[in-house]
C-alpha atoms as a PDB file:
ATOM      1  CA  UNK A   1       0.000   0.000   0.000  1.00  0.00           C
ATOM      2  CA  UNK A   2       2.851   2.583   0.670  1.00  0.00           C
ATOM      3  CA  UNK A   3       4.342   1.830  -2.411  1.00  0.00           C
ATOM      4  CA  UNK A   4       1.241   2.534  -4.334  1.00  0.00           C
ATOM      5  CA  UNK A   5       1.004   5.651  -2.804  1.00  0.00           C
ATOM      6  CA  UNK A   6       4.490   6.291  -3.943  1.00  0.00           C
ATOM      7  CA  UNK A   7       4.139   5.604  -7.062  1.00  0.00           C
ATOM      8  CA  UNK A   8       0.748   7.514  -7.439  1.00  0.00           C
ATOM      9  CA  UNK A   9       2.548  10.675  -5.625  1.00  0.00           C
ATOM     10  CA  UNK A  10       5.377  11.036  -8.034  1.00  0.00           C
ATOM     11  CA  UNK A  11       2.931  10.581 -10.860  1.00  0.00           C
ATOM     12  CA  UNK A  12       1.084  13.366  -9.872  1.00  0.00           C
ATOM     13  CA  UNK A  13       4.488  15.429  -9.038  1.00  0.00           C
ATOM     14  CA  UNK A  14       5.631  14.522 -12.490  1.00  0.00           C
ATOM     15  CA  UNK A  15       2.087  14.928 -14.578  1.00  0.00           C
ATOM     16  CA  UNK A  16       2.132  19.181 -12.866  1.00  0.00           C
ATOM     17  CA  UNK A  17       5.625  19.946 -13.331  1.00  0.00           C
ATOM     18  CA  UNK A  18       4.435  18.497 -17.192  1.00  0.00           C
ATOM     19  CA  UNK A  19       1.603  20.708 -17.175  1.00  0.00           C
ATOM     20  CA  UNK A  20       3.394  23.494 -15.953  1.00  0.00           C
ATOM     21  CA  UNK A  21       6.200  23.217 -18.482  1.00  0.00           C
ATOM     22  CA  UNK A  22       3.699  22.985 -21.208  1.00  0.00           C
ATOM     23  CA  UNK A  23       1.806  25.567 -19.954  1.00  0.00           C
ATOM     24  CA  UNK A  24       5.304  28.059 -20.317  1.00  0.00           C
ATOM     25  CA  UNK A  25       6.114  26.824 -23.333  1.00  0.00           C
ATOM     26  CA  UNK A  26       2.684  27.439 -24.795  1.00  0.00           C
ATOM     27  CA  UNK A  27       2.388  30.678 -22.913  1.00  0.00           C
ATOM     28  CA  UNK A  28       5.852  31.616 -25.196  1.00  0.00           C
ATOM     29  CA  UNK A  29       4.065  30.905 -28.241  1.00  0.00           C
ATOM     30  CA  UNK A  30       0.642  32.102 -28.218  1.00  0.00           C
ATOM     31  CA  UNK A  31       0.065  35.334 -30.270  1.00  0.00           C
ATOM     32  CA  UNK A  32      -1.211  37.829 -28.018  1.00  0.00           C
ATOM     33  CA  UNK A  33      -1.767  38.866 -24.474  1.00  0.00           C
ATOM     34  CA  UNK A  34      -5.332  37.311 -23.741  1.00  0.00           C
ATOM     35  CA  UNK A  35      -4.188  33.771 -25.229  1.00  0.00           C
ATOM     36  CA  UNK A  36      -1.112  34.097 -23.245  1.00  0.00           C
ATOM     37  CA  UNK A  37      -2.700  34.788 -19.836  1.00  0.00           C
ATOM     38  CA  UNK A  38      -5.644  31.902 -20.626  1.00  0.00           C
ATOM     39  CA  UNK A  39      -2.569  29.579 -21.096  1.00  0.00           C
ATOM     40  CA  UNK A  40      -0.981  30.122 -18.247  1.00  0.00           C
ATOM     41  CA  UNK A  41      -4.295  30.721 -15.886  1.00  0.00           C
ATOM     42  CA  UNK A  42      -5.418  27.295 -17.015  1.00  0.00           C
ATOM     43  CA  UNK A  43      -1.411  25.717 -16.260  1.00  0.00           C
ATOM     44  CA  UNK A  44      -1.215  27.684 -13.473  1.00  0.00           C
ATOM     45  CA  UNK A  45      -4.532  25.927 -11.851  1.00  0.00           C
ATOM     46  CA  UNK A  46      -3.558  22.433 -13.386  1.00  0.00           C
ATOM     47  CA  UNK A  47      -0.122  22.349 -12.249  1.00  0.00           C
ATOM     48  CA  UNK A  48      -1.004  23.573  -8.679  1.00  0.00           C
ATOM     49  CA  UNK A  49      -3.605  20.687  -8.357  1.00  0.00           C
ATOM     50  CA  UNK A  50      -1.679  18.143  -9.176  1.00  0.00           C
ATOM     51  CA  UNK A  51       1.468  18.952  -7.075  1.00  0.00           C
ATOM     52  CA  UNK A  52      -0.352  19.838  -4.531  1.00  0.00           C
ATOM     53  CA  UNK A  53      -1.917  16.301  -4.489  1.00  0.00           C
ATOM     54  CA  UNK A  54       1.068  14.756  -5.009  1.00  0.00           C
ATOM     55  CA  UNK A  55       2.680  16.176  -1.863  1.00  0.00           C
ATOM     56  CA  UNK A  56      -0.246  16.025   0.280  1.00  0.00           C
ATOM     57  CA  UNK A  57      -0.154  12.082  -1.006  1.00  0.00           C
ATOM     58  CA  UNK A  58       3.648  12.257   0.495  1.00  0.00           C
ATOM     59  CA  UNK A  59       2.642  13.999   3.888  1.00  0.00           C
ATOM     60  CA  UNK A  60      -0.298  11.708   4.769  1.00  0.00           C
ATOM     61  CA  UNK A  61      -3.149  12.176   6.740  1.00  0.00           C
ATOM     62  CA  UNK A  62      -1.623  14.997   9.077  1.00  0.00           C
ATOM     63  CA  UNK A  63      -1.686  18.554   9.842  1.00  0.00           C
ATOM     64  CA  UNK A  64       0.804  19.373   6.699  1.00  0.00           C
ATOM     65  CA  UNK A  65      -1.409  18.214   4.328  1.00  0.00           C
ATOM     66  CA  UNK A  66      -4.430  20.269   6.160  1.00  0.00           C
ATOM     67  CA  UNK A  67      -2.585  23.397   5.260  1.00  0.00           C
ATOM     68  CA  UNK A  68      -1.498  22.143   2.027  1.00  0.00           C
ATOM     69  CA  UNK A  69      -5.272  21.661   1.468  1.00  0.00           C
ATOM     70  CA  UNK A  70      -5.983  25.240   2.092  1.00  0.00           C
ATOM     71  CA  UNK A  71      -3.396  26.680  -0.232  1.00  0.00           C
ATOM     72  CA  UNK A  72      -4.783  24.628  -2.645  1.00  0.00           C
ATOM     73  CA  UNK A  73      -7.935  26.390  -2.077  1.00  0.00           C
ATOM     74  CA  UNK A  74      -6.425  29.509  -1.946  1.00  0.00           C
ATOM     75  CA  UNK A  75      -4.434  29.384  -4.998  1.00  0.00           C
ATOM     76  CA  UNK A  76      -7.800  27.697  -6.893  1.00  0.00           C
ATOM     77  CA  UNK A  77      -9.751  31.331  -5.632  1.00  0.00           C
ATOM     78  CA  UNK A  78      -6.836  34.284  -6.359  1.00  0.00           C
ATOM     79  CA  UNK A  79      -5.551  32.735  -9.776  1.00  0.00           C
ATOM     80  CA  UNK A  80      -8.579  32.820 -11.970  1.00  0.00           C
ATOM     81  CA  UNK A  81      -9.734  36.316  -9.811  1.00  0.00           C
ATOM     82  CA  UNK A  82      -5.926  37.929 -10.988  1.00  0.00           C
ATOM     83  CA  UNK A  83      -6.261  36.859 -14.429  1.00  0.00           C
ATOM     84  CA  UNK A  84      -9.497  38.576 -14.459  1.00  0.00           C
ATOM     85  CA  UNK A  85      -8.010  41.702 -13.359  1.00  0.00           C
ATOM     86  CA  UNK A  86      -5.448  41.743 -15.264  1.00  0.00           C
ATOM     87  CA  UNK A  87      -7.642  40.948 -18.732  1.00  0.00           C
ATOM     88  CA  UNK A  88      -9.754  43.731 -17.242  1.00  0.00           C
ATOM     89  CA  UNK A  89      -6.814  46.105 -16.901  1.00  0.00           C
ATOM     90  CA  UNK A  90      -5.478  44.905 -20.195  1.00  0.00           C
ATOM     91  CA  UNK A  91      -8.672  45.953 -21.761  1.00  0.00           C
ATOM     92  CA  UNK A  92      -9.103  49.095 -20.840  1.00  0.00           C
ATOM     93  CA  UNK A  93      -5.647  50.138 -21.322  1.00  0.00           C
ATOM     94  CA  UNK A  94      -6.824  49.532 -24.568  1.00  0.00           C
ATOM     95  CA  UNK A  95      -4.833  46.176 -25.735  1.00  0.00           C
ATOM     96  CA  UNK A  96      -7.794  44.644 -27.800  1.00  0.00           C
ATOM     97  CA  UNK A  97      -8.422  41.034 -28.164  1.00  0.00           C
ATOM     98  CA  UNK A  98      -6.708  39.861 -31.286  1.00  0.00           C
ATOM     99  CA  UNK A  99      -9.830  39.227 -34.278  1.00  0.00           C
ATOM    100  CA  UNK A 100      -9.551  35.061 -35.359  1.00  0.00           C
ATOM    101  CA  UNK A 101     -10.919  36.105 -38.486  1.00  0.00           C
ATOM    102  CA  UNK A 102      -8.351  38.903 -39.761  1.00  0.00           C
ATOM    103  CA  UNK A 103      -5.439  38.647 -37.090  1.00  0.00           C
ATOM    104  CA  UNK A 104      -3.338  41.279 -39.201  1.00  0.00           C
ATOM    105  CA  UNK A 105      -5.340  44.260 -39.622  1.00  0.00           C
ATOM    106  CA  UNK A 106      -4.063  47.088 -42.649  1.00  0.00           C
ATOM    107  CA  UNK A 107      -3.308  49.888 -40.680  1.00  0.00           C
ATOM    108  CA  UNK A 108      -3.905  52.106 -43.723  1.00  0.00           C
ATOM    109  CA  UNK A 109      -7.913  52.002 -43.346  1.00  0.00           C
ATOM    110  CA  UNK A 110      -9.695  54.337 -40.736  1.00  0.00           C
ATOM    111  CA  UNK A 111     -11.793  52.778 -38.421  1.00  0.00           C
ATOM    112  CA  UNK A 112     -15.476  53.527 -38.498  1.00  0.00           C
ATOM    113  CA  UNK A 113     -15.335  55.353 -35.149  1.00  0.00           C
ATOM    114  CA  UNK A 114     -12.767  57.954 -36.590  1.00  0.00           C
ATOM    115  CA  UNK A 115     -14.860  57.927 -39.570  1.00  0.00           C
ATOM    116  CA  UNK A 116     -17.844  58.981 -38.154  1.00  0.00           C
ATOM    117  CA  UNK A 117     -16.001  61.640 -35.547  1.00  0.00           C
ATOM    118  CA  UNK A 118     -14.511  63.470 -38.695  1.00  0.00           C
ATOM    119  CA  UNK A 119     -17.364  63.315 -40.929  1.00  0.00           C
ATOM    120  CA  UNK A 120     -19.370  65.252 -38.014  1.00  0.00           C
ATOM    121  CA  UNK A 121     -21.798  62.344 -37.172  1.00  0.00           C
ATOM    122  CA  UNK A 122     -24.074  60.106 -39.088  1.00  0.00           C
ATOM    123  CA  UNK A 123     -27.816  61.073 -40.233  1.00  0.00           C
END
């Protein structure tokens, strides 16, 4: 039995330090700021819940893994609530979402809110 638990510890050691490498990696190569913090929110949250499990696996049924267990549950409340914020922030610093559709917009063309401001308004 404690060699099952072993065994099942480092797995879940090994599968979030995977996650979280992946996670880094993938966070390199995404194209803009919104895929890159949903990359690394997701990681982030994967990668905390499995080492986290894997050392409260190590540590047993004691008092260690009773705090472990709450900073599990605190990590699994502030990361999605700071990603938020900092999308938020992002947003209305005005970094726009990049468009799937046309991710290379022509600079060259006016955009139909500075169209409308110069023409005087619409009637």
């Amino acid at each position: 039995m404690n060699m099952a638990l072993d065994v099942l510890s480092w797995l879940l050691l090994t599968s979030g330090g995977l996650a979280v490498l992946i996670g880094g990696i993938g966070a390199l190569r995404m194209p803009d700021l919104y895929s890159r913090m949903h990359a690394a929110s997701v990681t982030d949250s994967l990668g905390a819940i499995l080492v986290i499990a894997g050392i409260m696996l190590q540590a047993g049924l004691t008092l260690a893994s009773f705090k472990l267990g709450a900073i599990l549950l605190f990590l699994l409340l502030t990361s999605p609530t700071s990603s938020y914020a900092l999308a938020s922030a992002a947003l209305l610093a005005g970094n726009k979402p990049m468009d799937p559709i046309d991710p290379e917009p022509e600079a060259s063309q006016p955009s139909d809110a500075a169209s409308t401001s110069a023409e005087g308004g619409r009637t």
